[in-house]
Protein backbone atom coordinates (compact mmCIF):
# COMPACT_ATOMS: atom_id res chain seq x y z
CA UNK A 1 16.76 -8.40 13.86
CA UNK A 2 16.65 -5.63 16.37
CA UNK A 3 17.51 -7.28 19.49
CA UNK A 4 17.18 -4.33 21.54
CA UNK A 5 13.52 -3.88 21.03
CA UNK A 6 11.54 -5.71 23.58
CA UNK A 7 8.34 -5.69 25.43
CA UNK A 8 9.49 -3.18 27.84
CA UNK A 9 11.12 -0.61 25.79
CA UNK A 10 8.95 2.30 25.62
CA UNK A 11 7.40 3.98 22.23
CA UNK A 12 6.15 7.16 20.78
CA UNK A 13 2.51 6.30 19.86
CA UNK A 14 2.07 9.71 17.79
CA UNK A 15 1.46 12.50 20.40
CA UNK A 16 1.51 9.79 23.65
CA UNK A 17 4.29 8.52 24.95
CA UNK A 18 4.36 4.83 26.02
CA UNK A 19 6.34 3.65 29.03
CA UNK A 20 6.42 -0.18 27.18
CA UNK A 21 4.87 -1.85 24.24
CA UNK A 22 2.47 -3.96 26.60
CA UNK A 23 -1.51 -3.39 24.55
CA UNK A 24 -4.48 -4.30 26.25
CA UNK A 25 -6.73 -5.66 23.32
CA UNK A 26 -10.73 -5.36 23.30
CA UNK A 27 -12.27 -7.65 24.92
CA UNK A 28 -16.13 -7.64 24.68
CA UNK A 29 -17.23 -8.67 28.69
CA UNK A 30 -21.18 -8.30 28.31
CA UNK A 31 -20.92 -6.52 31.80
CA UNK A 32 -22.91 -3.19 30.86
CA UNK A 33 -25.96 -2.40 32.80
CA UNK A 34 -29.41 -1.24 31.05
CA UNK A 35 -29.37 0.79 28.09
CA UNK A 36 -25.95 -0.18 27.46
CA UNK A 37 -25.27 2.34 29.90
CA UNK A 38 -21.37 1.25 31.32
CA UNK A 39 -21.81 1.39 35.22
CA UNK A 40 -19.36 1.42 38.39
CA UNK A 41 -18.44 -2.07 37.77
CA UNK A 42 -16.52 -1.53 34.49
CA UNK A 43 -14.45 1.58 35.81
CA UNK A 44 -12.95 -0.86 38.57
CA UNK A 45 -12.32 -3.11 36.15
CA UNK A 46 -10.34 -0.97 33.55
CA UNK A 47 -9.09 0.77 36.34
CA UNK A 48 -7.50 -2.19 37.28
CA UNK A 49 -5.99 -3.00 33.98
CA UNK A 50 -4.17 0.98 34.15
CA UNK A 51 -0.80 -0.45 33.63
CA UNK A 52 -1.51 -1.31 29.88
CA UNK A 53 1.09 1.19 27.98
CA UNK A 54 -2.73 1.67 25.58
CA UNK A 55 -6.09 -0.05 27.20
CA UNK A 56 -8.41 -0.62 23.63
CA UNK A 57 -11.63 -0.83 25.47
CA UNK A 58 -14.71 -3.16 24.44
CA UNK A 59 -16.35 -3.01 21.23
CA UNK A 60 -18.64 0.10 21.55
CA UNK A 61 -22.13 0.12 19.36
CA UNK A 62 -22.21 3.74 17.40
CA UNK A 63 -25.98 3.53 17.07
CA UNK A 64 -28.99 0.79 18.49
CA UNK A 65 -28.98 -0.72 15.28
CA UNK A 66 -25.10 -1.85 16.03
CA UNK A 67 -26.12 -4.28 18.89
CA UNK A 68 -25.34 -7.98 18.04
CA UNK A 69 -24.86 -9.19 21.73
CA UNK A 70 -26.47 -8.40 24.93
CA UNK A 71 -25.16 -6.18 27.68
CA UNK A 72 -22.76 -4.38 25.21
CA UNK A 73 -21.81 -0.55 25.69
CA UNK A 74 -22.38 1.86 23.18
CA UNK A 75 -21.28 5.67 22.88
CA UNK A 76 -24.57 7.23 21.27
CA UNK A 77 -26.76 8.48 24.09
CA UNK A 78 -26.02 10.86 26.92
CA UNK A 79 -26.31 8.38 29.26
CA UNK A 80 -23.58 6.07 27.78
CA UNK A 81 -21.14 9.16 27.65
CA UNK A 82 -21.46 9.81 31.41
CA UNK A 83 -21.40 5.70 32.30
CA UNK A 84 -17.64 5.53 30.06
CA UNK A 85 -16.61 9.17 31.80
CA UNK A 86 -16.71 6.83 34.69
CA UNK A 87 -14.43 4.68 32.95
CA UNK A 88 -11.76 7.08 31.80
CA UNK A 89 -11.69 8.98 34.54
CA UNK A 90 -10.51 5.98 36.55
CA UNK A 91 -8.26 4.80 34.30
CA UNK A 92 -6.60 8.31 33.74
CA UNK A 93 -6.89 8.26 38.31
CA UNK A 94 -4.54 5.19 38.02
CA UNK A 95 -1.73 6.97 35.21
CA UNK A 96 -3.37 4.72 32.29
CA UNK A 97 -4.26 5.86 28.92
CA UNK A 98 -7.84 4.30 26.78
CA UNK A 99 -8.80 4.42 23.58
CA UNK A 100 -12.57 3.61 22.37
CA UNK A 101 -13.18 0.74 20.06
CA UNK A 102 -15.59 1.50 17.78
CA UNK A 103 -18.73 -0.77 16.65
CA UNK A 104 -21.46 -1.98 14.47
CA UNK A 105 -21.90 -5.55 13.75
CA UNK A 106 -23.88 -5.77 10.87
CA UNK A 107 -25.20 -9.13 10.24
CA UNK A 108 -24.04 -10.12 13.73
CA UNK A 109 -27.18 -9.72 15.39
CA UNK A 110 -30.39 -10.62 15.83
CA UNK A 111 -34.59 -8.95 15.29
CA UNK A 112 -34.59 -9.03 18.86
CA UNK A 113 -31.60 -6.96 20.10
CA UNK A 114 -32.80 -4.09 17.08
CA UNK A 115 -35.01 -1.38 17.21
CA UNK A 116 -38.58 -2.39 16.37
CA UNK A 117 -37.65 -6.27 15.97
CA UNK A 118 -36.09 -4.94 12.39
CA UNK A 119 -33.53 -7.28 10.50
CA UNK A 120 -30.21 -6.75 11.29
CA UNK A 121 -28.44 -5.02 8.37
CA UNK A 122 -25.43 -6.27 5.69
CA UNK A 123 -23.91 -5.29 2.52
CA UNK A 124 -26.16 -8.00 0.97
CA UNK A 125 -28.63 -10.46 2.52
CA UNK A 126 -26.51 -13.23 3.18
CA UNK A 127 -26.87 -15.02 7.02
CA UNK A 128 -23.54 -16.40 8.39
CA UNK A 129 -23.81 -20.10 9.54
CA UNK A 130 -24.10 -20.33 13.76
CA UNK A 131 -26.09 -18.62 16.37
CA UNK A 132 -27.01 -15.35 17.06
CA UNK A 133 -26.05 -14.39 21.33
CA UNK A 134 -29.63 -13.00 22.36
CA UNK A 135 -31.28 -11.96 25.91
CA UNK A 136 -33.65 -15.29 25.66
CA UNK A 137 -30.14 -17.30 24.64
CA UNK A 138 -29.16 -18.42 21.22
CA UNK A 139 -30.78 -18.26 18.16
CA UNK A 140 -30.53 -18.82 14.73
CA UNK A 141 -28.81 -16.29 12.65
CA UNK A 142 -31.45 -14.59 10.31
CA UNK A 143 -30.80 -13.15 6.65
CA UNK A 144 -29.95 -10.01 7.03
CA UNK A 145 -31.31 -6.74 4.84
CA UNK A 146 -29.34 -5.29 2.49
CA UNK A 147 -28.40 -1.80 3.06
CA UNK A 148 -29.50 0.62 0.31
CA UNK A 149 -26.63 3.14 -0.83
CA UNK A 150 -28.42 5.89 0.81
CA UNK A 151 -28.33 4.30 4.03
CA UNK A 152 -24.36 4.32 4.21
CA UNK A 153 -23.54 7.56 4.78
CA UNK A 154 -25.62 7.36 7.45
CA UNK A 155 -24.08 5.03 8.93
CA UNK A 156 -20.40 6.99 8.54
CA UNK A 157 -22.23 10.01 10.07
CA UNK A 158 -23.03 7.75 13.11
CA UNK A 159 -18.98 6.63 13.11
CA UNK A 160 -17.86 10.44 13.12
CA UNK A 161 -20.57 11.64 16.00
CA UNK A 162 -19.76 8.46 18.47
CA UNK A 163 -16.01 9.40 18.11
CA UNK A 164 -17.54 12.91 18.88
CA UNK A 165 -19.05 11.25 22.07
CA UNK A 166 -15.82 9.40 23.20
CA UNK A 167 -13.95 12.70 22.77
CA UNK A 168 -17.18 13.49 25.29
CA UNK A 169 -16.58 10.85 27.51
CA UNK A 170 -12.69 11.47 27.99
CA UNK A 171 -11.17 8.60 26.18
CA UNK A 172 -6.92 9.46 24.57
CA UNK A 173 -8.83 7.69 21.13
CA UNK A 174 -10.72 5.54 18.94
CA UNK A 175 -10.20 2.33 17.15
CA UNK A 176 -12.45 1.52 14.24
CA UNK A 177 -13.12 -2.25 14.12
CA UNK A 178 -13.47 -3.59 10.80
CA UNK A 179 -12.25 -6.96 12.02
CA UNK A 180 -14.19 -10.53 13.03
CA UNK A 181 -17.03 -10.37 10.64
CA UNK A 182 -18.69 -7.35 12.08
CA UNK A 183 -20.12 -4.51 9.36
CA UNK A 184 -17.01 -2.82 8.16
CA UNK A 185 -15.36 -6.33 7.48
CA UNK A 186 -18.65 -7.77 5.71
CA UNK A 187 -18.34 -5.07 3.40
CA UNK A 188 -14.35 -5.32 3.02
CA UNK A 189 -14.89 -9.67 1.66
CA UNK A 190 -16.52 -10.63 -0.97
CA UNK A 191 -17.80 -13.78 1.06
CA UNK A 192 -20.53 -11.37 2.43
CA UNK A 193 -20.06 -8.36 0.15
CA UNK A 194 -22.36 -8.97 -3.11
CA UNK A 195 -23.37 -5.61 -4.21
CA UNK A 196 -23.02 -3.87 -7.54
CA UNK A 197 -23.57 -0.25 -6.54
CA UNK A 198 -20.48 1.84 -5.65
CA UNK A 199 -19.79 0.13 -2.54
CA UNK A 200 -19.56 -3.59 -3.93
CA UNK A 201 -17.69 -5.52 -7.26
CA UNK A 202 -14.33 -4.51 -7.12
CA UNK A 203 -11.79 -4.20 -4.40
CA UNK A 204 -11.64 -0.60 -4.38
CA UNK A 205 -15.68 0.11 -3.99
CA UNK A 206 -15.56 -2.74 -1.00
CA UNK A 207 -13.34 -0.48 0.67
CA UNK A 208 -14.54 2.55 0.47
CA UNK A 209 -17.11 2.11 3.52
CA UNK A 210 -13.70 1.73 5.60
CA UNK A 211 -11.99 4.81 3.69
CA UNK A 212 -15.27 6.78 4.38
CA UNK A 213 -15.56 5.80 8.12
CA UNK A 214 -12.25 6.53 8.50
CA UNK A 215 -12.38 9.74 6.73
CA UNK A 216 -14.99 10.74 9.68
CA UNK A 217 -13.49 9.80 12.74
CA UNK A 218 -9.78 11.46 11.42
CA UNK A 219 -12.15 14.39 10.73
CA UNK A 220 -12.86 14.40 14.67
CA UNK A 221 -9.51 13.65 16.22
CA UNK A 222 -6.96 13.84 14.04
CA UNK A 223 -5.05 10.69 12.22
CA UNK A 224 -2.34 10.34 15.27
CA UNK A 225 -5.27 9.31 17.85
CA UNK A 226 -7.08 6.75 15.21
CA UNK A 227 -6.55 3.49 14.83
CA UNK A 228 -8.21 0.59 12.61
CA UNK A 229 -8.21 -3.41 13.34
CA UNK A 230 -8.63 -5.58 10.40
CA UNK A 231 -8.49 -9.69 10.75
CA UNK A 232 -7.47 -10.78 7.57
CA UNK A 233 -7.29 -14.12 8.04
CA UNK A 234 -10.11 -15.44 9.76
CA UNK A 235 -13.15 -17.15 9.02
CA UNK A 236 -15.07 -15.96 12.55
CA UNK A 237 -18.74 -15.40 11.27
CA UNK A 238 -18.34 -17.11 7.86
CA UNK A 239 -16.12 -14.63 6.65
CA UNK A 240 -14.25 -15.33 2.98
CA UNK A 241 -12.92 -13.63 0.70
CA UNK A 242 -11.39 -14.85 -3.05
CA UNK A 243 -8.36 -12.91 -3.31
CA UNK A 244 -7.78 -12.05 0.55
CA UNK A 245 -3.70 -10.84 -0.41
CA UNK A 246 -5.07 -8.39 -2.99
CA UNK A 247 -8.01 -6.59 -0.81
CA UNK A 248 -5.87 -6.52 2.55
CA UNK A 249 -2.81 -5.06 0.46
CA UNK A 250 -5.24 -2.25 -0.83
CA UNK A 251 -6.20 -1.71 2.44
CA UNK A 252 -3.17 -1.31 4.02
CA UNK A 253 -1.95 0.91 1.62
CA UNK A 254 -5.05 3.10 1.33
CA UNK A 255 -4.85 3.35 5.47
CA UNK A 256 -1.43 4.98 4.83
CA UNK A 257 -2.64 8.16 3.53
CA UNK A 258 -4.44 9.20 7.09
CA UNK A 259 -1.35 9.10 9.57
CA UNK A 260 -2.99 6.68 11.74
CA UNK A 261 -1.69 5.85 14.96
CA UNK A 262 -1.77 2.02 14.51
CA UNK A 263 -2.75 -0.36 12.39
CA UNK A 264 -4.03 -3.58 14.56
CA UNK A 265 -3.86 -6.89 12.86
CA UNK A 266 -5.63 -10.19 14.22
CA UNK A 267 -2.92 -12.49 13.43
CA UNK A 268 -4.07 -15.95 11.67
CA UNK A 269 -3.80 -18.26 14.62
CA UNK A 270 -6.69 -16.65 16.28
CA UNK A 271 -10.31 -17.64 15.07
CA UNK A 272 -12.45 -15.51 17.13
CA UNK A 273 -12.28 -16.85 20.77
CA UNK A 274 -10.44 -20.18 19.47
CA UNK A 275 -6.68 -20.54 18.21
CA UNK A 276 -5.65 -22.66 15.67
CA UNK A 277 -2.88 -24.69 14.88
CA UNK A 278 -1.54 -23.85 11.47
CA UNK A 279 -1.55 -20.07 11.19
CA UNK A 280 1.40 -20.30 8.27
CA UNK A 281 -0.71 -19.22 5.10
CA UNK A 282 -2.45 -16.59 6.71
CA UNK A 283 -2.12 -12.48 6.44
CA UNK A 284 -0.54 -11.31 9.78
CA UNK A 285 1.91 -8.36 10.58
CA UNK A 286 4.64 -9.76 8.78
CA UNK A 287 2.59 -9.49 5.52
CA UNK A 288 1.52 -5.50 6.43
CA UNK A 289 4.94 -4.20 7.26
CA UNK A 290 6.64 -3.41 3.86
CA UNK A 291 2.60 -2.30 3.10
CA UNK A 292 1.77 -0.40 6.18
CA UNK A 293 4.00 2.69 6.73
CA UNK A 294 2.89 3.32 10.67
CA UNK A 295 2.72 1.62 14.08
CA UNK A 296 1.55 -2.10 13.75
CA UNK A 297 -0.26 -3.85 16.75
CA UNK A 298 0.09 -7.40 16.64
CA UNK A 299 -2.96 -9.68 18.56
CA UNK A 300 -3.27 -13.39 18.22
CA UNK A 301 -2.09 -15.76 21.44
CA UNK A 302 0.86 -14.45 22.54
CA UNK A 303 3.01 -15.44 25.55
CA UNK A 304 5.59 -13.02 27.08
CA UNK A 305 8.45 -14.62 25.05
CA UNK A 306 6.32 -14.90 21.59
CA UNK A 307 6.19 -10.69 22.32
CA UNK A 308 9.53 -10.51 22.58
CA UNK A 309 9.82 -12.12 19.52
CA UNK A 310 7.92 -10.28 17.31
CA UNK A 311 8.83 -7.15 18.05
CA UNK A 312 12.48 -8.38 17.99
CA UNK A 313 12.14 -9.39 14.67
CA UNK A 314 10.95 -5.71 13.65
CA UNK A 315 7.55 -7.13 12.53
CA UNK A 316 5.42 -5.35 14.79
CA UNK A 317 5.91 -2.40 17.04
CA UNK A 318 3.42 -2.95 20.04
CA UNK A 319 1.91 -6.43 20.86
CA UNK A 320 -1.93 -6.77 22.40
CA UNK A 321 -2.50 -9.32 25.08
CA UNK A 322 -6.18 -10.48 25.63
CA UNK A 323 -6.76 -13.37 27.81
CA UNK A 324 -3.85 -12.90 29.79
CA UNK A 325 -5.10 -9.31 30.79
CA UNK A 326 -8.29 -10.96 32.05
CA UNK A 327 -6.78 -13.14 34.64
CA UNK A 328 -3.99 -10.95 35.04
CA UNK A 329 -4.80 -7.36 35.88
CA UNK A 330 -1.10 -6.05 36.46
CA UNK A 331 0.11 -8.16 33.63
CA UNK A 332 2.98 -5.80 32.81
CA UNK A 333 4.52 -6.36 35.96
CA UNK A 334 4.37 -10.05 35.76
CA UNK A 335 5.98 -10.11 32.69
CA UNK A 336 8.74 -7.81 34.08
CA UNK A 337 9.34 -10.14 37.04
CA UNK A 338 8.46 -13.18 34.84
CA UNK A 339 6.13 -13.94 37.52
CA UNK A 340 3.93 -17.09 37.50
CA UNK A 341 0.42 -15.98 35.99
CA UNK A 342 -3.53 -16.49 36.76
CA UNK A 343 -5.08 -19.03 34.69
CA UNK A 344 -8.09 -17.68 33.19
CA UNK A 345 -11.72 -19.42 33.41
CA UNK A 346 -13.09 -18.78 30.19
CA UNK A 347 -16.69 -19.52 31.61
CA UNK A 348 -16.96 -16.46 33.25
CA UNK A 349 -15.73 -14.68 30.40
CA UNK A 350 -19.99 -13.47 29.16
CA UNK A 351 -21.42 -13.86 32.11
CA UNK A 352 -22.82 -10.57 34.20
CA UNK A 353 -21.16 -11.46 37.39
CA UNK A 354 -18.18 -9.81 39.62
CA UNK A 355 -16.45 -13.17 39.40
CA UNK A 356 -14.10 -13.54 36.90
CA UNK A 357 -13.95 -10.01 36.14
CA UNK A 358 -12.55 -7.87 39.24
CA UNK A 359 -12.23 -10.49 41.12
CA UNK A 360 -8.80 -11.53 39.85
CA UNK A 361 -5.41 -11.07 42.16
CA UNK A 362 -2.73 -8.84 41.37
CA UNK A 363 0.95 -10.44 42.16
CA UNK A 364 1.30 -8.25 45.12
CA UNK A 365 -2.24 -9.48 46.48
CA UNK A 366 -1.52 -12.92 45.87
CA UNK A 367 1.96 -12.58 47.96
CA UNK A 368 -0.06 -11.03 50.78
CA UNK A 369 -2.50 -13.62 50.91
CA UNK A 370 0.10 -16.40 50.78
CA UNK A 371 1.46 -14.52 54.05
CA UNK A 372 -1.44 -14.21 56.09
């Protein structure tokens, strides 16, 4: 157990140096303006947040057919460059350092929210169970279409131009998510991954969309300012798999060959936006570390002292905080001071309002107020 490790200890992150091990994780908000564009709003908010040692922005559609909720960002038109240049220039104002998380949802989506009213897109036409987030409110999830093989390089040409863009818009990096049940992960399990062409059957064909995607955005910035977020454990959006150890091993190893500068793992407790109880059997850091030869980021419900933990144990090397960074924009320095912290209001978590959002105190504004 290295005892010496802690939250506050600072890291080499390839090329960036880290003054502690403090992540911000991505946090879809549903706060961008029309056409996805970001806007004002969203600088002041990440600007706030500066104090992260890495900020992993929002999930970030790559192309219109990516969409799956309303008032997302996305990094494929001009305008969306110059709304996140807004965004990185304020965070890199306030001494911070951002990374873009990179998007398509797949079967996570909806006719409405896609070009034309088409059907959202899969490895194979299989709906998950639930409801679909739309402009009009929920809906039904619909059967997706299958994606032909032709369509998939496509679709790892639009990966390696919108981590073109974000070098564009000023962001340190990109994170490919292939986590929560969004495309790269449907293809990854063989809940939703029922194809017999070269991208479906056996462990190594489901991963080659990842490998190829990967392949692109490395291409673009180099392996030490990628990194890739799996969730093997969770069942968010009907997501399965039969042999989960054997795929997310593969993975892991695979991943190895590109230098990456993290590998971010959802760990089992969280379920999308809900934790659960009994995380024991799942596939967390602990699993990818004699697997995974580079930086792990741990995510999953963690309190200042569960941090501490994990990195003390040597499991992971950098721990992302979610909730705790919404309510608490100087989080860091909380946790320094072992401060008292905001409670978050996870109602205002998706809606398109200031409050909840920027609207949260920092410990020094809190003090003043208190004093007035």
């Amino acid at each position: 157990m290295n005892r010496q490790v802690n939250l506050f200890s600072s890291f080499q992150l390839g090329s960036l140096s880290l003054p502690h091990r403090i992540i911000m994780a991505p946090l879809t908000r549903m706060r961008a303006g029309a056409g996805n564009v970001p806007q004002p709003i969203n600088a002041q908010y990440y600007a706030q947040r500066a104090s992260a040692a890495l900020i992993i922005s929002e999930a970030t559609q790559i192309s219109p057919q990516g969409v799956g909720y309303p008032y997302t960002p996305g990094i494929h038109s001009s305008e969306q460059i110059a709304g996140w240049k807004l965004v990185t220039q304020a965070v890199h104002d306030r001494g911070g350092l951002i990374f873009l998380q990179l998007w398509h949802v797949g079967r996570v989506s909806h006719p409405s929210l896609q070009p034309n009213g088409a059907l959202p897109v899969a490895p194979s036409a299989i709906a998950p169970e639930g409801m679909a987030a739309t402009y009009e409110g929920e809906k039904p999830f619909v059967v997706p279409r299958a994606l032909e093989t032709a369509e998939i390089p496509e679709i790892v040409e639009q990966y390696r131009q919108a981590a073109q863009n974000a070098m564009k818009a000023g962001f340190d990096g990109v994170e490919i998510h292939s986590a929560n049940g969004y495309l790269l992960d449907e293809f990854l399990q063989d809940g939703s991954n029922q194809r017999s062409d070269r991208y479906g059957g056996s462990i190594a064909n489901r991963a080659r969309f990842l490998i190829e995607v990967t392949e692109a955005v490395t291409s673009v910035w180099g392996g030490d300012r990628v990194g890739v977020r799996l969730s093997p454990s969770s069942t968010f959006m009907s997501m399965q798999d039969s042999n989960p150890q054997a795929l997310f091993g593969y993975v892991g190893k695979e991943l190895n060959r590109f230098s990456l500068a993290y590998l971010h793992i959802v760990e089992p407790r969280i379920q999308g936006d809900k934790n659960i109880e009994d995380d024991s059997n799942g596939l967390g850091v602990k699993f990818f570390r004699p697997i995974f030869q580079g930086t792990l980021i741990t995510a999953g419900g963690y309190t200042r002292d569960m941090g501490n933990s994990v990195l003390a144990s040597g499991n992971a090397d950098l721990v992302a905080y979610g909730r705790l960074f919404i309510a608490n924009p100087d989080l860091p320095e909380r946790f320094k001071l072992d401060a008292s912290l905001n409670p978050y209001d996870r109602s205002t978590f998706y809606t398109q309002k200031e409050q909840g959002y920027i609207d949260y105190p920092t410990l020094s504004e809190t003090q003043q107020r208190q004093l007035a």
